[in-house]
PDB file of N, CA and C in Angstrom:
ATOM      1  N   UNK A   1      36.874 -12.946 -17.243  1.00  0.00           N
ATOM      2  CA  UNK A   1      36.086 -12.258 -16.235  1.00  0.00           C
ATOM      3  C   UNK A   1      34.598 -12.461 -16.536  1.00  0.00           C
ATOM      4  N   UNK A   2      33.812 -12.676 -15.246  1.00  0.00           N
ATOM      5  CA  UNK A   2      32.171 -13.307 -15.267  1.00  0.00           C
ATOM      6  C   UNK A   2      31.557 -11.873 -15.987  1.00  0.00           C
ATOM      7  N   UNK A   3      30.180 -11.814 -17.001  1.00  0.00           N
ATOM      8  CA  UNK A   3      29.567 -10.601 -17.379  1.00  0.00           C
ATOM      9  C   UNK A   3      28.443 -10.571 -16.943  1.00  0.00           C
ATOM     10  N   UNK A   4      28.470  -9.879 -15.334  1.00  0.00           N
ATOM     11  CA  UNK A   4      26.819  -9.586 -14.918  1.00  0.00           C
ATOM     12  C   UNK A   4      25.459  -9.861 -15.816  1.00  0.00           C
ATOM     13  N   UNK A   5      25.057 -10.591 -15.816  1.00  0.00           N
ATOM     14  CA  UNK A   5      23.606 -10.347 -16.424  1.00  0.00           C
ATOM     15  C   UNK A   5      22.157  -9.647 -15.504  1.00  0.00           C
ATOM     16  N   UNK A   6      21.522  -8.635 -16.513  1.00  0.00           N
ATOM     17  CA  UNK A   6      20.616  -7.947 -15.334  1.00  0.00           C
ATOM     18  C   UNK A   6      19.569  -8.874 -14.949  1.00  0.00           C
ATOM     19  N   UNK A   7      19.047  -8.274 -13.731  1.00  0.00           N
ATOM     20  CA  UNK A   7      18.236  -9.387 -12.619  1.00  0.00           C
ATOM     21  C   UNK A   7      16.960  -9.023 -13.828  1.00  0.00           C
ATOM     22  N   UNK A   8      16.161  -9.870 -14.215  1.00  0.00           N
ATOM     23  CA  UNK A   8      14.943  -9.421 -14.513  1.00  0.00           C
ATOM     24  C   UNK A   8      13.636  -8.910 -14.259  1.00  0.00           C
ATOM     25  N   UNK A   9      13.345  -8.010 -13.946  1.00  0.00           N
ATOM     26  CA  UNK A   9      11.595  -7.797 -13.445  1.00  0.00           C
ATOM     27  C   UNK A   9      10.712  -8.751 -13.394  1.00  0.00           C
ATOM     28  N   UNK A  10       9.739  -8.481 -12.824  1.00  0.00           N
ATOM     29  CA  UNK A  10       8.534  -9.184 -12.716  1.00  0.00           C
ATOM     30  C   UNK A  10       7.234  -8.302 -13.273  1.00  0.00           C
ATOM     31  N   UNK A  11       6.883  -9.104 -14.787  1.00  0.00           N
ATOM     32  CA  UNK A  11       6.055  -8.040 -14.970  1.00  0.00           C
ATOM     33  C   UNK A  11       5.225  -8.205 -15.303  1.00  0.00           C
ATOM     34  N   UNK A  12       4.593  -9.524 -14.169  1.00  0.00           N
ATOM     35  CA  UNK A  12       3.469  -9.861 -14.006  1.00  0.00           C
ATOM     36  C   UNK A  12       2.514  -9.356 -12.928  1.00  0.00           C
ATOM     37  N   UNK A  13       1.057  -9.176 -13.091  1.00  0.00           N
ATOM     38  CA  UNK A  13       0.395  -8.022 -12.290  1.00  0.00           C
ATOM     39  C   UNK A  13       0.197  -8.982 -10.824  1.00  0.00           C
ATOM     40  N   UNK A  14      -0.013  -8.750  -9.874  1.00  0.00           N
ATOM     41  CA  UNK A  14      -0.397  -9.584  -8.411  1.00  0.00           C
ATOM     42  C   UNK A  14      -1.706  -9.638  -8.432  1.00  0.00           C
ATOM     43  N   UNK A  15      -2.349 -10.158  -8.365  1.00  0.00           N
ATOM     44  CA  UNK A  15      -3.736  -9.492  -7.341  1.00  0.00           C
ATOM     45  C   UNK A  15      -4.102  -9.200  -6.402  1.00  0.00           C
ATOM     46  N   UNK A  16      -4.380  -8.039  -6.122  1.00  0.00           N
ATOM     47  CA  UNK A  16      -4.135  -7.571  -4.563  1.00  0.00           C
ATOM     48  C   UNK A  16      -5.068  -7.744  -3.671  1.00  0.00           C
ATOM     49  N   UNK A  17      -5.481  -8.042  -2.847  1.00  0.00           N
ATOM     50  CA  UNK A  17      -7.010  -7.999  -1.584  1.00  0.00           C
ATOM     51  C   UNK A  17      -6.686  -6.543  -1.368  1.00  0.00           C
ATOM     52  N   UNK A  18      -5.778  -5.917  -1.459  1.00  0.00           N
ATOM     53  CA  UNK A  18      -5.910  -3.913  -0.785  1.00  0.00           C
ATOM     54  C   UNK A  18      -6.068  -3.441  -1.883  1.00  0.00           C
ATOM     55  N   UNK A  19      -7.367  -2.351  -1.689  1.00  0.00           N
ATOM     56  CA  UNK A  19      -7.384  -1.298  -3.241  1.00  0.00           C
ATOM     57  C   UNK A  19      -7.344  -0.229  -2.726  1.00  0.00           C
ATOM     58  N   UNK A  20      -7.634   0.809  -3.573  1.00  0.00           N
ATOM     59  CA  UNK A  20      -7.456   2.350  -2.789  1.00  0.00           C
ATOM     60  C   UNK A  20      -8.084   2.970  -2.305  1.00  0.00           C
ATOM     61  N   UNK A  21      -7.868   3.499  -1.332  1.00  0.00           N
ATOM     62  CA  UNK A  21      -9.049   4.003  -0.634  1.00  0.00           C
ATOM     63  C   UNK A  21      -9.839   2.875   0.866  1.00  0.00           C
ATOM     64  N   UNK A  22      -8.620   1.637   1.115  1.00  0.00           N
ATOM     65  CA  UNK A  22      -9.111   1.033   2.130  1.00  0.00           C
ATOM     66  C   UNK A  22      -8.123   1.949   3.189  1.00  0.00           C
ATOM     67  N   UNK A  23      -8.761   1.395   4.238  1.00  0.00           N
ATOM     68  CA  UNK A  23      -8.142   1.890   5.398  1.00  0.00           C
ATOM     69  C   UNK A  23      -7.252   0.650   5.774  1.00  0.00           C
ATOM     70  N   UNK A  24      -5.808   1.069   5.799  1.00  0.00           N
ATOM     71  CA  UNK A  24      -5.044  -0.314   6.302  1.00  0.00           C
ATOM     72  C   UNK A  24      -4.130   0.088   7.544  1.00  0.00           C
ATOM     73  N   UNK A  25      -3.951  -0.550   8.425  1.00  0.00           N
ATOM     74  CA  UNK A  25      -2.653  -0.908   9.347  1.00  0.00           C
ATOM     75  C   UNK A  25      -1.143  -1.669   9.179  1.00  0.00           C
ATOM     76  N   UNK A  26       0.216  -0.398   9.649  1.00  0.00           N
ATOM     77  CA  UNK A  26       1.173  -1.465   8.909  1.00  0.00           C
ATOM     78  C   UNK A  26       1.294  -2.320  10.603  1.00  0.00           C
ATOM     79  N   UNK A  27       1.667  -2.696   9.540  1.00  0.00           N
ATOM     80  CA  UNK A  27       2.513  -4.151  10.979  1.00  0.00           C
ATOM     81  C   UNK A  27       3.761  -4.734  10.944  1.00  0.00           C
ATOM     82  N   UNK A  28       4.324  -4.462  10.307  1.00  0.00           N
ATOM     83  CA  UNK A  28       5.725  -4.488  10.336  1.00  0.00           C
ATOM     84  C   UNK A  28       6.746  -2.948  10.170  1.00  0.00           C
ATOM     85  N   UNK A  29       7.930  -2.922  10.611  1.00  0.00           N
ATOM     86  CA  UNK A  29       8.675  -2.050   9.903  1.00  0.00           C
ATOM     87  C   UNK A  29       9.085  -1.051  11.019  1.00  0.00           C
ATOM     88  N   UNK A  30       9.009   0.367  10.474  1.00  0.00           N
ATOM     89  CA  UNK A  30       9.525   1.743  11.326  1.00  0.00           C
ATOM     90  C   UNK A  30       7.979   2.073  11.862  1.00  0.00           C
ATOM     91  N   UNK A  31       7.209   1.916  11.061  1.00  0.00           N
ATOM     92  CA  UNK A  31       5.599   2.739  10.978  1.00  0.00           C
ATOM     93  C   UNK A  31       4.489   1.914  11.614  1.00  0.00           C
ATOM     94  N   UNK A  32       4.991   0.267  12.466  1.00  0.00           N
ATOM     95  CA  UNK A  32       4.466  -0.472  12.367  1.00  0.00           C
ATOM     96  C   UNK A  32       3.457   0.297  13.590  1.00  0.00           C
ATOM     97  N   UNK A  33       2.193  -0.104  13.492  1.00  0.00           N
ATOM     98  CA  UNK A  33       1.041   0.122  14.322  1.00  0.00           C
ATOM     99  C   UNK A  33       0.440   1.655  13.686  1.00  0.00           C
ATOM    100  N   UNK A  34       1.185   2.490  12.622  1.00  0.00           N
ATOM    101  CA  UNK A  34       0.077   3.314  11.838  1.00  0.00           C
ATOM    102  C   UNK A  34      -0.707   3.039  11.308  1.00  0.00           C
ATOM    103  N   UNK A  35      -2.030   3.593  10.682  1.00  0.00           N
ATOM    104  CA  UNK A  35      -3.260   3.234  10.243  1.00  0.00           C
ATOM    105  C   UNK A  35      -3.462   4.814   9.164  1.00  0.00           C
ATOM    106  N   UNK A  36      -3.560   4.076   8.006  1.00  0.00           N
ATOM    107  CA  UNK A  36      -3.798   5.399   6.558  1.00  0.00           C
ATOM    108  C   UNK A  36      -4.391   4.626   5.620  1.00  0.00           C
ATOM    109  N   UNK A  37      -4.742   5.794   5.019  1.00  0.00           N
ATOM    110  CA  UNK A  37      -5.495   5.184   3.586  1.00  0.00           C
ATOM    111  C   UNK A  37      -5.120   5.418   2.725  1.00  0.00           C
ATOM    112  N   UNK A  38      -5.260   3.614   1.768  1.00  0.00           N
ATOM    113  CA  UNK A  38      -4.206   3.639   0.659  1.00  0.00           C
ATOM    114  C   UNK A  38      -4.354   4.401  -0.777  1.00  0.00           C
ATOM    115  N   UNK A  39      -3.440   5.210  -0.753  1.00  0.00           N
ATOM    116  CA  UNK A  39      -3.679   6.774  -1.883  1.00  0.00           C
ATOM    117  C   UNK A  39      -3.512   5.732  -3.282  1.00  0.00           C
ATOM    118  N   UNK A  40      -2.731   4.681  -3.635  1.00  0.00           N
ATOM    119  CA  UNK A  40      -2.139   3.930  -4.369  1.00  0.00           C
ATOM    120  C   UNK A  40      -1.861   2.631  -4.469  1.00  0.00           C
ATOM    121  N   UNK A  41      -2.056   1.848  -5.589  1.00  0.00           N
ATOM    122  CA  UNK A  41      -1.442   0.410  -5.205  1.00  0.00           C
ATOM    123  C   UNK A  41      -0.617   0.126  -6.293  1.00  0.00           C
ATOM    124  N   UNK A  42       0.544  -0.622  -6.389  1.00  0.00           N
ATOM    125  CA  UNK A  42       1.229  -0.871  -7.424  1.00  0.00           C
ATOM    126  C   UNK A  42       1.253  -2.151  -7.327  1.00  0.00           C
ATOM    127  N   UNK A  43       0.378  -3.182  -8.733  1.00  0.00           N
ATOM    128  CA  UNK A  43       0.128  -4.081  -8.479  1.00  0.00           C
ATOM    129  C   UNK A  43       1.716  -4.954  -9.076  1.00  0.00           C
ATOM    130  N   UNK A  44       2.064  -4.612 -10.134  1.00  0.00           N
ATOM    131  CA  UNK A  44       2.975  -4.902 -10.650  1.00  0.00           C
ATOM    132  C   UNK A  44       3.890  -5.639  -9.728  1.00  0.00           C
ATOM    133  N   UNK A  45       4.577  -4.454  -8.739  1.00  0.00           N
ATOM    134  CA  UNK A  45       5.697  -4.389  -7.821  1.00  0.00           C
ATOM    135  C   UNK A  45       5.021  -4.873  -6.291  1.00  0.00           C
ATOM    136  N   UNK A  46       3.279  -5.395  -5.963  1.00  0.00           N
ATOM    137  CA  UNK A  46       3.169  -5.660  -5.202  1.00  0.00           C
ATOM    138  C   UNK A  46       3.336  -4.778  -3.891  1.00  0.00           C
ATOM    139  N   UNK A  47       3.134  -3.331  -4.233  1.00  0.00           N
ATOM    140  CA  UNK A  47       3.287  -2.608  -3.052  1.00  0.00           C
ATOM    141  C   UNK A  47       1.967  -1.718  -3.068  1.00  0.00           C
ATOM    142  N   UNK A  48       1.977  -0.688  -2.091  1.00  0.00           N
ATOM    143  CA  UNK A  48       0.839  -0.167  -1.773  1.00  0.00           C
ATOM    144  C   UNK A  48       1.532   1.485  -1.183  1.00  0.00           C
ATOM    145  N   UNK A  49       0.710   2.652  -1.388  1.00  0.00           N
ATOM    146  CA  UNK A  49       1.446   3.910  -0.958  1.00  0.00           C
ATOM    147  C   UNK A  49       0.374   3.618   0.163  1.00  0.00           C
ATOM    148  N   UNK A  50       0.879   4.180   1.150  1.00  0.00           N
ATOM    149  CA  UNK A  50      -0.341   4.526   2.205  1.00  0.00           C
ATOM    150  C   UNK A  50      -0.055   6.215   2.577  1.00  0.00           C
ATOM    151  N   UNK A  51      -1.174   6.638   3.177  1.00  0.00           N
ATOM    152  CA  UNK A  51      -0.915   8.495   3.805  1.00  0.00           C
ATOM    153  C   UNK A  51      -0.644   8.273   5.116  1.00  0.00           C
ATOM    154  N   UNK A  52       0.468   9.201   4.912  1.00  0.00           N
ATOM    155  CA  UNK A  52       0.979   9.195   6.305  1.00  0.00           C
ATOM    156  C   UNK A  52       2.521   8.278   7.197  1.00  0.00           C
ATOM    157  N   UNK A  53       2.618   7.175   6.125  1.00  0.00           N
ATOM    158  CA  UNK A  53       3.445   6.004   6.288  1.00  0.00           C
ATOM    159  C   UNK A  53       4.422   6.203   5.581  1.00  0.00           C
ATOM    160  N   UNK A  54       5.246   5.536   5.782  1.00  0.00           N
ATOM    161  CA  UNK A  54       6.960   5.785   5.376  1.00  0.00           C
ATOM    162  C   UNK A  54       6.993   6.990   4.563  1.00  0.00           C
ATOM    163  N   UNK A  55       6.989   8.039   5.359  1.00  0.00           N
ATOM    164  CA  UNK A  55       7.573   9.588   4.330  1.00  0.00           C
ATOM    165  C   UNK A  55       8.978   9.575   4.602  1.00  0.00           C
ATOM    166  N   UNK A  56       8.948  10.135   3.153  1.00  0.00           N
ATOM    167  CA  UNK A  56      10.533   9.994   2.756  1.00  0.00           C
ATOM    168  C   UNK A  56      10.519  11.577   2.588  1.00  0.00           C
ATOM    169  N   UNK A  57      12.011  12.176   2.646  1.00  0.00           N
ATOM    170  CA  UNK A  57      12.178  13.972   2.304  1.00  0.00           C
ATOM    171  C   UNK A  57      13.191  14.176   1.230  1.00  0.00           C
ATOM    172  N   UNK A  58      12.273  14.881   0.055  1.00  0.00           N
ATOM    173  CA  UNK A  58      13.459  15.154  -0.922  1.00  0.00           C
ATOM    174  C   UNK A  58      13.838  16.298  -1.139  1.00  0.00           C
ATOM    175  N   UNK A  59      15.491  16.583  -1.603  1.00  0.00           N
ATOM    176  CA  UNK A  59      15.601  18.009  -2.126  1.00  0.00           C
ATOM    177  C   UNK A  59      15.258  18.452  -3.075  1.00  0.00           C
ATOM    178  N   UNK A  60      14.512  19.583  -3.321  1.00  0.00           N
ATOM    179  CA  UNK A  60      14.422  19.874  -4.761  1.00  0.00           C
ATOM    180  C   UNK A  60      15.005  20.710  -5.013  1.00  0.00           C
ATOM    181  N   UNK A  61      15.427  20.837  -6.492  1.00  0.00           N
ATOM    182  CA  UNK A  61      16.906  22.193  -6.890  1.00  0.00           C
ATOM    183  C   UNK A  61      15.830  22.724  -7.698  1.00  0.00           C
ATOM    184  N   UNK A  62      16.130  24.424  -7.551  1.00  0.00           N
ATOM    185  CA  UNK A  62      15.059  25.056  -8.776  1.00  0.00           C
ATOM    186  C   UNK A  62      15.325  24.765 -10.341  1.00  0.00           C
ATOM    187  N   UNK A  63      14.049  25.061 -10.655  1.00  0.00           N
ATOM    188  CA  UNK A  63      14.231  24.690 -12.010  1.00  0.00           C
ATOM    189  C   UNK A  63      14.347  26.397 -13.196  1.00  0.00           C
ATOM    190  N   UNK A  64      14.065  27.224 -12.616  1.00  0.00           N
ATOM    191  CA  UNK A  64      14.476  28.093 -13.108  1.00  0.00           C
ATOM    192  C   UNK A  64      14.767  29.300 -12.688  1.00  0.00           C
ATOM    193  N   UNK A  65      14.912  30.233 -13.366  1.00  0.00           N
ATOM    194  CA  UNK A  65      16.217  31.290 -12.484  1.00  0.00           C
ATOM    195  C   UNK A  65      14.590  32.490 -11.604  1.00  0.00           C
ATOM    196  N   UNK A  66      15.239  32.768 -10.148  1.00  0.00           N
ATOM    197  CA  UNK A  66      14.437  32.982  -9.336  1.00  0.00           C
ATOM    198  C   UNK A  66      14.228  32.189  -8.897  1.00  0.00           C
ATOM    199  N   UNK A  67      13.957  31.620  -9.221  1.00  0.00           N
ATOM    200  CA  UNK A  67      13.054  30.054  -8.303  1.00  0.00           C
ATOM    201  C   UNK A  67      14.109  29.431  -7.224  1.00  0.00           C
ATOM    202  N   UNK A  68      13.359  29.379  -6.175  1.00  0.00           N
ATOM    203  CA  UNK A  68      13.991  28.705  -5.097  1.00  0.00           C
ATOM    204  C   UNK A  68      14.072  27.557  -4.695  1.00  0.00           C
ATOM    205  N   UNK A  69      14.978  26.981  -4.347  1.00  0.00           N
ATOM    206  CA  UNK A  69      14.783  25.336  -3.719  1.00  0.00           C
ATOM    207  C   UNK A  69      14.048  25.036  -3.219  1.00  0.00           C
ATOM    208  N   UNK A  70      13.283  23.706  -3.018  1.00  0.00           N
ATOM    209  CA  UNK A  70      12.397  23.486  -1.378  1.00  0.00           C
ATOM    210  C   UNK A  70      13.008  22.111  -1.398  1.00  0.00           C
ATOM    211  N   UNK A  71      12.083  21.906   0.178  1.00  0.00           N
ATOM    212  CA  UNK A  71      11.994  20.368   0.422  1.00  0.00           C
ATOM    213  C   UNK A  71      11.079  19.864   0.019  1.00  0.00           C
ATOM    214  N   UNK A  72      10.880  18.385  -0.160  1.00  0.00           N
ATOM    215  CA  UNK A  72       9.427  18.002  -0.545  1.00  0.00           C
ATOM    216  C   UNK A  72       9.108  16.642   0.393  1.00  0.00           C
ATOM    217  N   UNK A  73       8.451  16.736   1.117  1.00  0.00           N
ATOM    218  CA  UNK A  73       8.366  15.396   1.852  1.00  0.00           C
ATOM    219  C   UNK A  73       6.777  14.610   0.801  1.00  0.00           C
ATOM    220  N   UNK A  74       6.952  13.243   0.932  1.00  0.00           N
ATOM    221  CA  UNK A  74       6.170  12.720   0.238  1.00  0.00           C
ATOM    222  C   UNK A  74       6.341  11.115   0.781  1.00  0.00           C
ATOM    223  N   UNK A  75       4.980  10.316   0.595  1.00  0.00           N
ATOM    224  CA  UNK A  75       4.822   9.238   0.955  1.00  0.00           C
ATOM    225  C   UNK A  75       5.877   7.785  -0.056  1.00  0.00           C
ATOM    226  N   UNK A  76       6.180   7.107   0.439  1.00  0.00           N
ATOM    227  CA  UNK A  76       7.247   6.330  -0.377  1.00  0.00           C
ATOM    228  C   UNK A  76       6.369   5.162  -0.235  1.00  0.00           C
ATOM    229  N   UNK A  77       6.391   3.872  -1.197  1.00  0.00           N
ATOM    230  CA  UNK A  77       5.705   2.632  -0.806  1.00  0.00           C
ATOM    231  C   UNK A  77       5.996   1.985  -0.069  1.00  0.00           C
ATOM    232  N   UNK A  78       5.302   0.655   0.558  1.00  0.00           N
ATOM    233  CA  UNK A  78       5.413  -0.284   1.370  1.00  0.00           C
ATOM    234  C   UNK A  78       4.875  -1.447   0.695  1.00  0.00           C
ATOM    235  N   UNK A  79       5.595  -2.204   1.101  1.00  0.00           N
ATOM    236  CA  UNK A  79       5.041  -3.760   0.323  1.00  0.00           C
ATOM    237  C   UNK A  79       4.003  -4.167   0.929  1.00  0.00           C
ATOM    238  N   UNK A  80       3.261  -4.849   0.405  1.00  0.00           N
ATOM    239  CA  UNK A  80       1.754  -5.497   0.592  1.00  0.00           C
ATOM    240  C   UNK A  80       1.518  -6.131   1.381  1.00  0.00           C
ATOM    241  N   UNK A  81       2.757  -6.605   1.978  1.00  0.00           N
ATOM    242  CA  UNK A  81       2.568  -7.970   2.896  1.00  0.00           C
ATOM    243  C   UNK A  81       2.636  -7.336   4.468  1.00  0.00           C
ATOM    244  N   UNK A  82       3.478  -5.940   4.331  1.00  0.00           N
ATOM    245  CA  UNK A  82       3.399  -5.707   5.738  1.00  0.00           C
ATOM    246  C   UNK A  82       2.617  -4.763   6.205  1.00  0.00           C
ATOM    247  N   UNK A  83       1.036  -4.661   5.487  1.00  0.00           N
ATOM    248  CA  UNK A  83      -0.108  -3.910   5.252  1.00  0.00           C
ATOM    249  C   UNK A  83      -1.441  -4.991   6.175  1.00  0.00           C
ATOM    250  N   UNK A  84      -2.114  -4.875   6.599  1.00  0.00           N
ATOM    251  CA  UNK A  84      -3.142  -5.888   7.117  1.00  0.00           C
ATOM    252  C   UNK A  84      -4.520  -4.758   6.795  1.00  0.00           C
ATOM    253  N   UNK A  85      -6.093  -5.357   6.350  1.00  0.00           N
ATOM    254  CA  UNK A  85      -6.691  -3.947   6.471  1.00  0.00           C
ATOM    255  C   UNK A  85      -7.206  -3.906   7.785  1.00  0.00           C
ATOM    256  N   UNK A  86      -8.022  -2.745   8.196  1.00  0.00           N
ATOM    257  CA  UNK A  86      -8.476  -2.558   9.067  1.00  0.00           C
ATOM    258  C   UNK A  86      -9.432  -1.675   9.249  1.00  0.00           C
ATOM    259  N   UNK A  87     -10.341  -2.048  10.373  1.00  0.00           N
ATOM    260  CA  UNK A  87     -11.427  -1.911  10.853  1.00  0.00           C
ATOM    261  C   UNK A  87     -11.694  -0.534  12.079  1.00  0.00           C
ATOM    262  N   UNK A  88     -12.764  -0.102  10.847  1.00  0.00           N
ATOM    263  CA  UNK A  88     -12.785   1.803  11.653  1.00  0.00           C
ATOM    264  C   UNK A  88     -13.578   1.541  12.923  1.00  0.00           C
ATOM    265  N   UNK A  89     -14.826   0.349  12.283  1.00  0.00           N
ATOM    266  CA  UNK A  89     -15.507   0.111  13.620  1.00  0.00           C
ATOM    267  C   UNK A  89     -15.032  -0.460  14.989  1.00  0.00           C
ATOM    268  N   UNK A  90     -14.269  -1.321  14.412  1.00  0.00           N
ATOM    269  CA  UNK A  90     -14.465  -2.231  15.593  1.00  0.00           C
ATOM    270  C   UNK A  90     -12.838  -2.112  16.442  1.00  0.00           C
ATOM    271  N   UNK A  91     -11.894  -1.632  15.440  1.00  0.00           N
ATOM    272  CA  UNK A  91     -10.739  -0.737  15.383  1.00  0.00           C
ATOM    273  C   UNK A  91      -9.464  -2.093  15.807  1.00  0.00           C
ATOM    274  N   UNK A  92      -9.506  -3.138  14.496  1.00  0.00           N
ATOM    275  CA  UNK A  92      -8.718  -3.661  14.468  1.00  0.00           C
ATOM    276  C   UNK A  92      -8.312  -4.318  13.073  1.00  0.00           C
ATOM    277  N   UNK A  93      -7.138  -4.768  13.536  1.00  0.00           N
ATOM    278  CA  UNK A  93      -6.542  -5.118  11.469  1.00  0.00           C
ATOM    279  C   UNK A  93      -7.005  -6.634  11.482  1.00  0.00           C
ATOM    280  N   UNK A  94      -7.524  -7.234  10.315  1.00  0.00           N
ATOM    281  CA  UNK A  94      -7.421  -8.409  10.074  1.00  0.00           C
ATOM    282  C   UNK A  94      -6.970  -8.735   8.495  1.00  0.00           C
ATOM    283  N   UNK A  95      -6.810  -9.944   8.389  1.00  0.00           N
ATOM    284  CA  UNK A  95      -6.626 -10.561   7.253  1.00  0.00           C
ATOM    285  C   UNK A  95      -8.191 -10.636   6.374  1.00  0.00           C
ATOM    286  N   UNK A  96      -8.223 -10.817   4.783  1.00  0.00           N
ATOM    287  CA  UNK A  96      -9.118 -10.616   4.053  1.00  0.00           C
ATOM    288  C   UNK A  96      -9.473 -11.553   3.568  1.00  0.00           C
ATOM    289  N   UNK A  97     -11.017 -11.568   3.435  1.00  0.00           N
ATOM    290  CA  UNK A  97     -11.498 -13.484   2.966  1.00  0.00           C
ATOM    291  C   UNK A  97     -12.290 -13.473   1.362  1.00  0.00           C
ATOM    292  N   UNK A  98     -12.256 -13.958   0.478  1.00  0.00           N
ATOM    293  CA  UNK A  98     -12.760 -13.809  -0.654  1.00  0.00           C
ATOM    294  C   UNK A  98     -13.904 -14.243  -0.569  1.00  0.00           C
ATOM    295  N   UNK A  99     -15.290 -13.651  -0.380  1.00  0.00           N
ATOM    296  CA  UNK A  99     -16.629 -14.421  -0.237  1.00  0.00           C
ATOM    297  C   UNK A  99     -17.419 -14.217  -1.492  1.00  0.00           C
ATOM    298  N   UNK A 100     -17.742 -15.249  -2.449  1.00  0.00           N
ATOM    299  CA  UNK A 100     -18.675 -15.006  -3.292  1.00  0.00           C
ATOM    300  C   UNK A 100     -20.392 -15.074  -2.861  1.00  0.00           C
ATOM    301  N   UNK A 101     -20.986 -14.238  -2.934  1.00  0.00           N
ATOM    302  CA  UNK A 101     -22.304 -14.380  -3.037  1.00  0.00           C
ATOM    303  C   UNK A 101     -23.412 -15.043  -3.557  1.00  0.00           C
ATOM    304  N   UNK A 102     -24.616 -15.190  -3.628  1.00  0.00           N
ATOM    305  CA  UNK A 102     -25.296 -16.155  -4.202  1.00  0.00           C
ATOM    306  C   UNK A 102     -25.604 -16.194  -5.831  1.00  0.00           C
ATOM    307  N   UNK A 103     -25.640 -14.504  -5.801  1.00  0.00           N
ATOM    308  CA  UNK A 103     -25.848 -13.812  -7.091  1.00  0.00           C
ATOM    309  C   UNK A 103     -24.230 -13.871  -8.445  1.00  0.00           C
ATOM    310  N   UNK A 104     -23.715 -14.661  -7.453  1.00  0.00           N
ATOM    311  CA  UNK A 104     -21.663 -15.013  -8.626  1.00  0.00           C
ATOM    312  C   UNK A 104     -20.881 -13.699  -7.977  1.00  0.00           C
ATOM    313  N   UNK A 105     -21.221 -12.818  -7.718  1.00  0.00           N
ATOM    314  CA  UNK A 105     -20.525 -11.672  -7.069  1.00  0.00           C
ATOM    315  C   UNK A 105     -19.908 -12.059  -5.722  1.00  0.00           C
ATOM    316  N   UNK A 106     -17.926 -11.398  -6.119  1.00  0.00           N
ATOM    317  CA  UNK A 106     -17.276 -11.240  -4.924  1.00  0.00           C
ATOM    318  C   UNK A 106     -17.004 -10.134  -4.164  1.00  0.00           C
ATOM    319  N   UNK A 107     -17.549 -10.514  -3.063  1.00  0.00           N
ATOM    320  CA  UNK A 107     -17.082  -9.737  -1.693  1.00  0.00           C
ATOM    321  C   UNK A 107     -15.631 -10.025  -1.190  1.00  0.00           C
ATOM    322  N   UNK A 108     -15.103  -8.658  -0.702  1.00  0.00           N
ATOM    323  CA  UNK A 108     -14.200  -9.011   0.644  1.00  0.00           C
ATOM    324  C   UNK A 108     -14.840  -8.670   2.161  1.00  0.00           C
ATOM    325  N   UNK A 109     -14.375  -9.873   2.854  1.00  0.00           N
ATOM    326  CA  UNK A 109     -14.961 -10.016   3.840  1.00  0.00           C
ATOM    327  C   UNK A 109     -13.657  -9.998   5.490  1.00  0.00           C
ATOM    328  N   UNK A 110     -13.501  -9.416   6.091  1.00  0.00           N
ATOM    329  CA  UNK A 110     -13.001  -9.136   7.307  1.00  0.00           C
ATOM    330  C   UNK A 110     -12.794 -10.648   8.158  1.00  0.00           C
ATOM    331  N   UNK A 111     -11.406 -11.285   8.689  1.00  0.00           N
ATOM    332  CA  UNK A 111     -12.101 -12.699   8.848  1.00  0.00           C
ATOM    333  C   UNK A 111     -11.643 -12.589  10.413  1.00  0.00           C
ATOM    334  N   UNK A 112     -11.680 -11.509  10.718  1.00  0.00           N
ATOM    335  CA  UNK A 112     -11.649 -11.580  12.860  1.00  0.00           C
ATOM    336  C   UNK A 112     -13.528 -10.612  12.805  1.00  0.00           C
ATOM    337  N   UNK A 113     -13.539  -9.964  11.853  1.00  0.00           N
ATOM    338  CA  UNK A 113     -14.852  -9.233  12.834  1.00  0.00           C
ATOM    339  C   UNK A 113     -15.978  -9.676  11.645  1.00  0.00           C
ATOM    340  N   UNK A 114     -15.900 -10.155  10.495  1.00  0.00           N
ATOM    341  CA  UNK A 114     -16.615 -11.025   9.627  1.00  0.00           C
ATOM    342  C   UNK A 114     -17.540  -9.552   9.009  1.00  0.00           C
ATOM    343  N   UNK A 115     -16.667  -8.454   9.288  1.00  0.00           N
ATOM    344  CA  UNK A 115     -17.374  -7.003   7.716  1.00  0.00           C
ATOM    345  C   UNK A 115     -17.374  -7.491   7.105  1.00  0.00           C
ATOM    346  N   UNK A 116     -17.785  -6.891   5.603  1.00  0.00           N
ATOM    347  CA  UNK A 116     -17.983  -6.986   4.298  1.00  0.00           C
ATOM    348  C   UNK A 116     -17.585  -5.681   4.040  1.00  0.00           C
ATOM    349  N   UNK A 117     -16.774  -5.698   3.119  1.00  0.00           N
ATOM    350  CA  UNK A 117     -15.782  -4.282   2.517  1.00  0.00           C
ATOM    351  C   UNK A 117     -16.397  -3.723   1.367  1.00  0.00           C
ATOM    352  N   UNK A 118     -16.366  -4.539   0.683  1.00  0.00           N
ATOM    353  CA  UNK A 118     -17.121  -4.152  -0.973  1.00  0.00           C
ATOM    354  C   UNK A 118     -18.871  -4.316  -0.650  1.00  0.00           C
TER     355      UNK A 118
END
């Protein structure tokens, strides 16, 4: 009989164009066409929490005597790819352009409305 071997991780970091605190749009999925800002990024696993986007609801059992159960609703991740950021001004998502400056410093740069993020 064959002996499963476990799948291995990846536990190498990504580099992400989304950090926290951008404003992104999903575009794919259940949530697709929401717009939140990303509380989290997990570069590792290549995902991103956003507010507001895929909430998930958990039970919670008390933990001690008196104490009552609740629910807990809370934001679950989304992968990176089906994230685009987006634009408060001009109020659309685009893809992100790596622009270095004259001074060696990189910008991200907006490549439908040509912002500058950083």
């Amino acid at each position: 009989m064959p002996i499963a071997t476990p799948k291995q991780k990846n536990t190498q970091r990504i580099k992400m164009r989304i950090h926290k605190g951008d404003t992104v749009q999903v575009i794919t999925g259940k949530d697709k066409g929401k717009t939140g800002e990303v509380l989290r990024t997990l570069p590792i696993e290549n995902r991103v929490i956003v507010e507001g986007v895929n909430i998930r609801t958990r039970h919670v059992k008390p933990t001690q005597e008196g104490e009552s159960g609740r629910i807990v609703t809370e934001e679950a991740s989304v992968h990176a790819s089906n994230v685009m950021l987006y634009s408060n001004n001009k109020k659309i998502a685009s893809r992100v352009a790596l622009v270095v400056e004259k001074d060696g410093s990189k910008k991200r740069r907006l490549k439908k409305t040509g912002e500058l993020i950083d």
